[in-house]
N, C-alpha and C. Protein backbone atom coordinates (compact mmCIF):
# COMPACT_ATOMS: atom_id res chain seq x y z
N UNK A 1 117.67 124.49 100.61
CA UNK A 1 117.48 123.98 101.96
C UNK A 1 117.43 122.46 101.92
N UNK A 2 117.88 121.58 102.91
CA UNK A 2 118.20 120.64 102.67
C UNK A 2 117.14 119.99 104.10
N UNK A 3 117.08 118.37 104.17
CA UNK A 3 115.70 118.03 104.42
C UNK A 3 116.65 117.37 105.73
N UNK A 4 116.54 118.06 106.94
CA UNK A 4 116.84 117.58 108.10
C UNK A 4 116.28 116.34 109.03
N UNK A 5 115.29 116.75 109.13
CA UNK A 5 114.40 115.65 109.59
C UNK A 5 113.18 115.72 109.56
N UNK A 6 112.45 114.07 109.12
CA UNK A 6 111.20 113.93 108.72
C UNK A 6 110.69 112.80 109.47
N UNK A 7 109.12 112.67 109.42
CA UNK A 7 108.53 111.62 109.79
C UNK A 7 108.20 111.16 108.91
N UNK A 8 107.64 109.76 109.50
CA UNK A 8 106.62 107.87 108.83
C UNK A 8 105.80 107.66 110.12
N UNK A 9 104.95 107.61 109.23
CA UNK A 9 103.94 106.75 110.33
C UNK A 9 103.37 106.15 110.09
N UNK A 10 102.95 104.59 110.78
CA UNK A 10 102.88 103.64 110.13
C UNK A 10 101.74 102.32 110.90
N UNK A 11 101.26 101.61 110.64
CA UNK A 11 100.52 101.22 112.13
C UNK A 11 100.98 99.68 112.41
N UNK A 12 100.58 99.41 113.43
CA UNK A 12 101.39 98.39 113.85
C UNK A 12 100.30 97.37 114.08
N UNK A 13 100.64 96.01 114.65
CA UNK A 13 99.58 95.08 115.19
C UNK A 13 98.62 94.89 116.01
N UNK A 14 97.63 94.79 115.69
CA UNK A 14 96.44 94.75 116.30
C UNK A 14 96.50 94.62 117.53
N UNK A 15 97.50 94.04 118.19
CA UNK A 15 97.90 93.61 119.60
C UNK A 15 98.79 94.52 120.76
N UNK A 16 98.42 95.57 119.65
CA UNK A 16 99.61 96.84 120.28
C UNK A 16 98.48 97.89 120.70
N UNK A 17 98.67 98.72 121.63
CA UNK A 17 97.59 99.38 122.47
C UNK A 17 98.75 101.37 122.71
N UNK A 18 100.04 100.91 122.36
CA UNK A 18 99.93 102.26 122.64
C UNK A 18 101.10 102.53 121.50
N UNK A 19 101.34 103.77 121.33
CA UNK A 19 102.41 104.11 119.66
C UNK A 19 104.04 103.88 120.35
N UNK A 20 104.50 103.43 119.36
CA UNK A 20 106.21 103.47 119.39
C UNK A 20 106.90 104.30 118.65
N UNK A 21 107.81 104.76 119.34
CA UNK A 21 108.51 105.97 118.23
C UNK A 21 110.10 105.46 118.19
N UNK A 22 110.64 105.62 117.03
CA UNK A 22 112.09 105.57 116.85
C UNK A 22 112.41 106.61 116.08
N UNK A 23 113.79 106.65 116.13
CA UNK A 23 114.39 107.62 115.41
C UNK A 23 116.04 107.05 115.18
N UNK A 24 116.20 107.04 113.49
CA UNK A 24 117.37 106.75 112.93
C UNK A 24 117.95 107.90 112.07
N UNK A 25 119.01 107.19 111.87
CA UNK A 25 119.51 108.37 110.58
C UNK A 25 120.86 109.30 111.16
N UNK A 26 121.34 110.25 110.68
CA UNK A 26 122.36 110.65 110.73
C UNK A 26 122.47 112.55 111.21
N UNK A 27 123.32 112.93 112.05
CA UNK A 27 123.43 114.13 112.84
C UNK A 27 122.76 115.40 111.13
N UNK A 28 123.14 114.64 110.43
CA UNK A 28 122.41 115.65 109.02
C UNK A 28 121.00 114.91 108.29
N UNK A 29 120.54 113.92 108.33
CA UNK A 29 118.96 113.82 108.64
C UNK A 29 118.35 112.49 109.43
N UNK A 30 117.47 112.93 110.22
CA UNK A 30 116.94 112.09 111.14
C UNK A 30 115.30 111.40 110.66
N UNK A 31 115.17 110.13 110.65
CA UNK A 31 114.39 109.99 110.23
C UNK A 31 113.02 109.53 111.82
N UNK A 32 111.92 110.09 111.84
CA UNK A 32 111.26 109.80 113.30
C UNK A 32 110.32 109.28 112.34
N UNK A 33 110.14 107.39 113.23
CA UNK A 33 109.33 106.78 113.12
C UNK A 33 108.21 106.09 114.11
N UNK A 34 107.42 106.30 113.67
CA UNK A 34 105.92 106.39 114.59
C UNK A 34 105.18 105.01 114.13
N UNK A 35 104.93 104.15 114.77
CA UNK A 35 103.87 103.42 114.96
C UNK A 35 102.93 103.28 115.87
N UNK A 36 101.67 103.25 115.13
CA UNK A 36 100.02 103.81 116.02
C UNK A 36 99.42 102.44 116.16
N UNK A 37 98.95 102.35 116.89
CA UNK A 37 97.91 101.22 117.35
C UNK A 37 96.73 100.71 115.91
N UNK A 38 96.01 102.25 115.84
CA UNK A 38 95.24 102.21 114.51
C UNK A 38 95.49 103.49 113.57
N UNK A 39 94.44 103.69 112.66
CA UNK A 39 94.38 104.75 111.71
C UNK A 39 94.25 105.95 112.51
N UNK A 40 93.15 106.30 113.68
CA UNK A 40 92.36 107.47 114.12
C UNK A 40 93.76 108.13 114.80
N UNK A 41 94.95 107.49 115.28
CA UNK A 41 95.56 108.57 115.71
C UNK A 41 96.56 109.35 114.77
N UNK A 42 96.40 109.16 113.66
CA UNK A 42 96.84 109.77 112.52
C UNK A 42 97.33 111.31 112.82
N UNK A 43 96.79 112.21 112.91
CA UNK A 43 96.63 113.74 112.66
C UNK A 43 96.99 114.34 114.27
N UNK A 44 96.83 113.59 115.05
CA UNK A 44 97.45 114.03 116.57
C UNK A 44 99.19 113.74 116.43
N UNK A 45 99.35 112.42 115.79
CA UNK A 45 100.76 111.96 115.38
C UNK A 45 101.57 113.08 114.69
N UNK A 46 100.67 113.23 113.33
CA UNK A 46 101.54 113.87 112.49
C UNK A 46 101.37 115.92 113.27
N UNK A 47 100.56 116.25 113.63
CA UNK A 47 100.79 117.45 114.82
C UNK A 47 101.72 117.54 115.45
N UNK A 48 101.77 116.12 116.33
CA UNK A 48 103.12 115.68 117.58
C UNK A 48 104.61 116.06 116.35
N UNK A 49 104.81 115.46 115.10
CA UNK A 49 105.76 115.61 114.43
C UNK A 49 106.20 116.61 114.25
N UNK A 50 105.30 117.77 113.33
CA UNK A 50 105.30 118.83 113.13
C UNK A 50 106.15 119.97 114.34
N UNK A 51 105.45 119.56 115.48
CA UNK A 51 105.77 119.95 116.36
C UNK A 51 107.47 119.83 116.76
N UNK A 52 107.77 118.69 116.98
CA UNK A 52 108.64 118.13 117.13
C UNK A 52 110.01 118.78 116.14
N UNK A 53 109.59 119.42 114.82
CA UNK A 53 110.69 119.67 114.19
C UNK A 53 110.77 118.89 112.55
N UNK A 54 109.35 117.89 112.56
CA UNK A 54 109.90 117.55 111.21
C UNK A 54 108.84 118.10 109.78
N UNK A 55 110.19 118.01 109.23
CA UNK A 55 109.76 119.36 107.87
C UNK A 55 108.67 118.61 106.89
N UNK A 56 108.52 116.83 106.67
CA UNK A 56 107.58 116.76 106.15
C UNK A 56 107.06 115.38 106.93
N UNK A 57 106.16 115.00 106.70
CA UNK A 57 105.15 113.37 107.20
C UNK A 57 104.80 112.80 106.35
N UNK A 58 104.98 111.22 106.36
CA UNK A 58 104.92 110.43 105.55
C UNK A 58 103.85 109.53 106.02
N UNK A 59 102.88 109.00 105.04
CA UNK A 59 101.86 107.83 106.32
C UNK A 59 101.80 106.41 105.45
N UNK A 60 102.17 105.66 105.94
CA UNK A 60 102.47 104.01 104.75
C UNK A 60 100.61 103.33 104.40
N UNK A 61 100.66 102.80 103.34
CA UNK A 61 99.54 102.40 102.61
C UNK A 61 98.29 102.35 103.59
N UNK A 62 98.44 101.85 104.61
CA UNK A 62 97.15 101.34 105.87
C UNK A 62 96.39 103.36 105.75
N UNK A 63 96.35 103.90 105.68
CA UNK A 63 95.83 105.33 106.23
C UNK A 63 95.32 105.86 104.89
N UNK A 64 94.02 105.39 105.42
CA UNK A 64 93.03 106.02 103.84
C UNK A 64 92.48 107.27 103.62
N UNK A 65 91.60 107.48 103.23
CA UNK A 65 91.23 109.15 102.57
C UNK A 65 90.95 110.14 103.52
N UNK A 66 90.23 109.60 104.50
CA UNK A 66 89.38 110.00 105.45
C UNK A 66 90.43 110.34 106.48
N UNK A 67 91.32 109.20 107.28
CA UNK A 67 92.37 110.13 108.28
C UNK A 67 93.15 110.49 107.25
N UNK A 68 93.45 110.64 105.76
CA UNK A 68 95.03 111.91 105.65
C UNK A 68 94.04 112.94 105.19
N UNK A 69 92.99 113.33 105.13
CA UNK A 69 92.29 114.48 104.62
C UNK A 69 92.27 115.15 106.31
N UNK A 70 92.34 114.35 107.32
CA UNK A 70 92.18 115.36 108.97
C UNK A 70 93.97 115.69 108.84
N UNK A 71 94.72 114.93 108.19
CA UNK A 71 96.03 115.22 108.78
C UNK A 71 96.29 116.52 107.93
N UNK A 72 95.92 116.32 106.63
CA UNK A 72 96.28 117.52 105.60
C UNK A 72 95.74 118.84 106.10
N UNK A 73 94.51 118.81 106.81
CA UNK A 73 93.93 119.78 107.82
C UNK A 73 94.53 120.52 108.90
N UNK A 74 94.96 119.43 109.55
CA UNK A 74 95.95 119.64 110.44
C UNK A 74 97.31 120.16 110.31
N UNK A 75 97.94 119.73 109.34
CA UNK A 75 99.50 120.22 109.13
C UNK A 75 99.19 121.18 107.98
N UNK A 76 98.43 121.68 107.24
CA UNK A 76 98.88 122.63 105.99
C UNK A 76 98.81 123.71 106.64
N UNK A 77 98.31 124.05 107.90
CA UNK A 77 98.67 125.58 108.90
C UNK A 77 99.67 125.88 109.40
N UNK A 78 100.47 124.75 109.55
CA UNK A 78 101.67 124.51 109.65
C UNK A 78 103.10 124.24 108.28
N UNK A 79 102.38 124.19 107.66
CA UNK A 79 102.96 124.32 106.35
C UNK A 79 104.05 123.08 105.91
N UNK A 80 103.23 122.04 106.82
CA UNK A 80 104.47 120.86 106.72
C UNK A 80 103.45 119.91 105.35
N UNK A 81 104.38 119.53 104.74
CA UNK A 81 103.77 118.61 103.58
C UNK A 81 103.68 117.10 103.75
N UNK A 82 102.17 116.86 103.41
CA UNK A 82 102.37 115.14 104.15
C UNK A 82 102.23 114.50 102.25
N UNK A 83 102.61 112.99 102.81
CA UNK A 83 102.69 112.53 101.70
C UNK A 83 102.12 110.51 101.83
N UNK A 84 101.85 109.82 101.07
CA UNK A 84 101.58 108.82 101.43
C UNK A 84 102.40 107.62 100.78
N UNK A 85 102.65 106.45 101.10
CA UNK A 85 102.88 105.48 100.20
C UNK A 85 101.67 104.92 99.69
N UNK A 86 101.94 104.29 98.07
CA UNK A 86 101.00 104.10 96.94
C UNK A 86 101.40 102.97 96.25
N UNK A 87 100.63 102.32 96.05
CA UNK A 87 101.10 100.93 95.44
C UNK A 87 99.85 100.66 93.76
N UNK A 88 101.43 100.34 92.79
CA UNK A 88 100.64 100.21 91.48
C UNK A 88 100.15 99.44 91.66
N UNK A 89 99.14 98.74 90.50
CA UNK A 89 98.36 97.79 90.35
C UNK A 89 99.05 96.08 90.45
N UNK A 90 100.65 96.42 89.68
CA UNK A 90 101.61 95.34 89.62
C UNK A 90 101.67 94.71 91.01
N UNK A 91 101.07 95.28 91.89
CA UNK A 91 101.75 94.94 93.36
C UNK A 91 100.37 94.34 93.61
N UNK A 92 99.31 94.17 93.21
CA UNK A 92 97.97 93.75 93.28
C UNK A 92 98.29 92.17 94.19
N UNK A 93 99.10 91.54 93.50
CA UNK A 93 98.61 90.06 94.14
C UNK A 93 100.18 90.05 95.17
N UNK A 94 100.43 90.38 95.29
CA UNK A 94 101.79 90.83 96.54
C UNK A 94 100.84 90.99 97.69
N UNK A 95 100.28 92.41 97.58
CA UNK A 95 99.58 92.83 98.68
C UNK A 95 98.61 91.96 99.35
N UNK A 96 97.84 91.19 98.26
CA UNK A 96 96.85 90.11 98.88
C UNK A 96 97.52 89.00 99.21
N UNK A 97 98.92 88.45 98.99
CA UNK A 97 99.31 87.23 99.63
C UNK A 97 99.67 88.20 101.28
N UNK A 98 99.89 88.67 101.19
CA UNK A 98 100.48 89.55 102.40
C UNK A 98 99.13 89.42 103.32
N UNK A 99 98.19 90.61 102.99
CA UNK A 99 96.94 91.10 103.56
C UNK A 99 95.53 90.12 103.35
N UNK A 100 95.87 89.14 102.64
CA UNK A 100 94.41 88.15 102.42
C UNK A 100 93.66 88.79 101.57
């Protein structure tokens, strides 16, 4: 089986108050991308996805233990597999010129 379409979700600037969704990619996989205001709407997002049709959820570095442990809650009844981005240690002083 081959991987049709998936989500990212990702959060956006502090100055943003409600989520944006896009969607790229090709009639054979679509990629739906979600940006949230903050962390807490995590697990309503990745639900909305699920829902929506996509086979797995992705959530980028910002989304710590606490919201992907509600999302993993949320989607393993659904049997969709979430996953996170992870950054080695090498990326240590990257991330802090970036993030302070």
């Amino acid at each position: 089986m081959a991987l049709n379409k998936w989500g990212f979700v990702y959060t956006l600037g502090g100055d943003s108050e409600a989520a944006r969704r896009d969607e790229i990619g090709s009639d054979a996989c679509r990629l739906v991308a979600v940006g949230v205001p903050d962390v807490s709407h995590a697990a309503r997002v990745a639900i909305d996805l699920a829902n929506d049709g996509c086979e797995l959820v992705e959530f980028c570095g910002a989304f710590g233990a606490g919201p992907m442990a509600e999302v993993i809650a949320a989607l393993e009844p659904l049997g969709v597999p979430v996953g996170t981005v992870s950054y080695g240690g090498d990326a240590t002083s990257g991330l802090h010129q970036i993030f302070g």
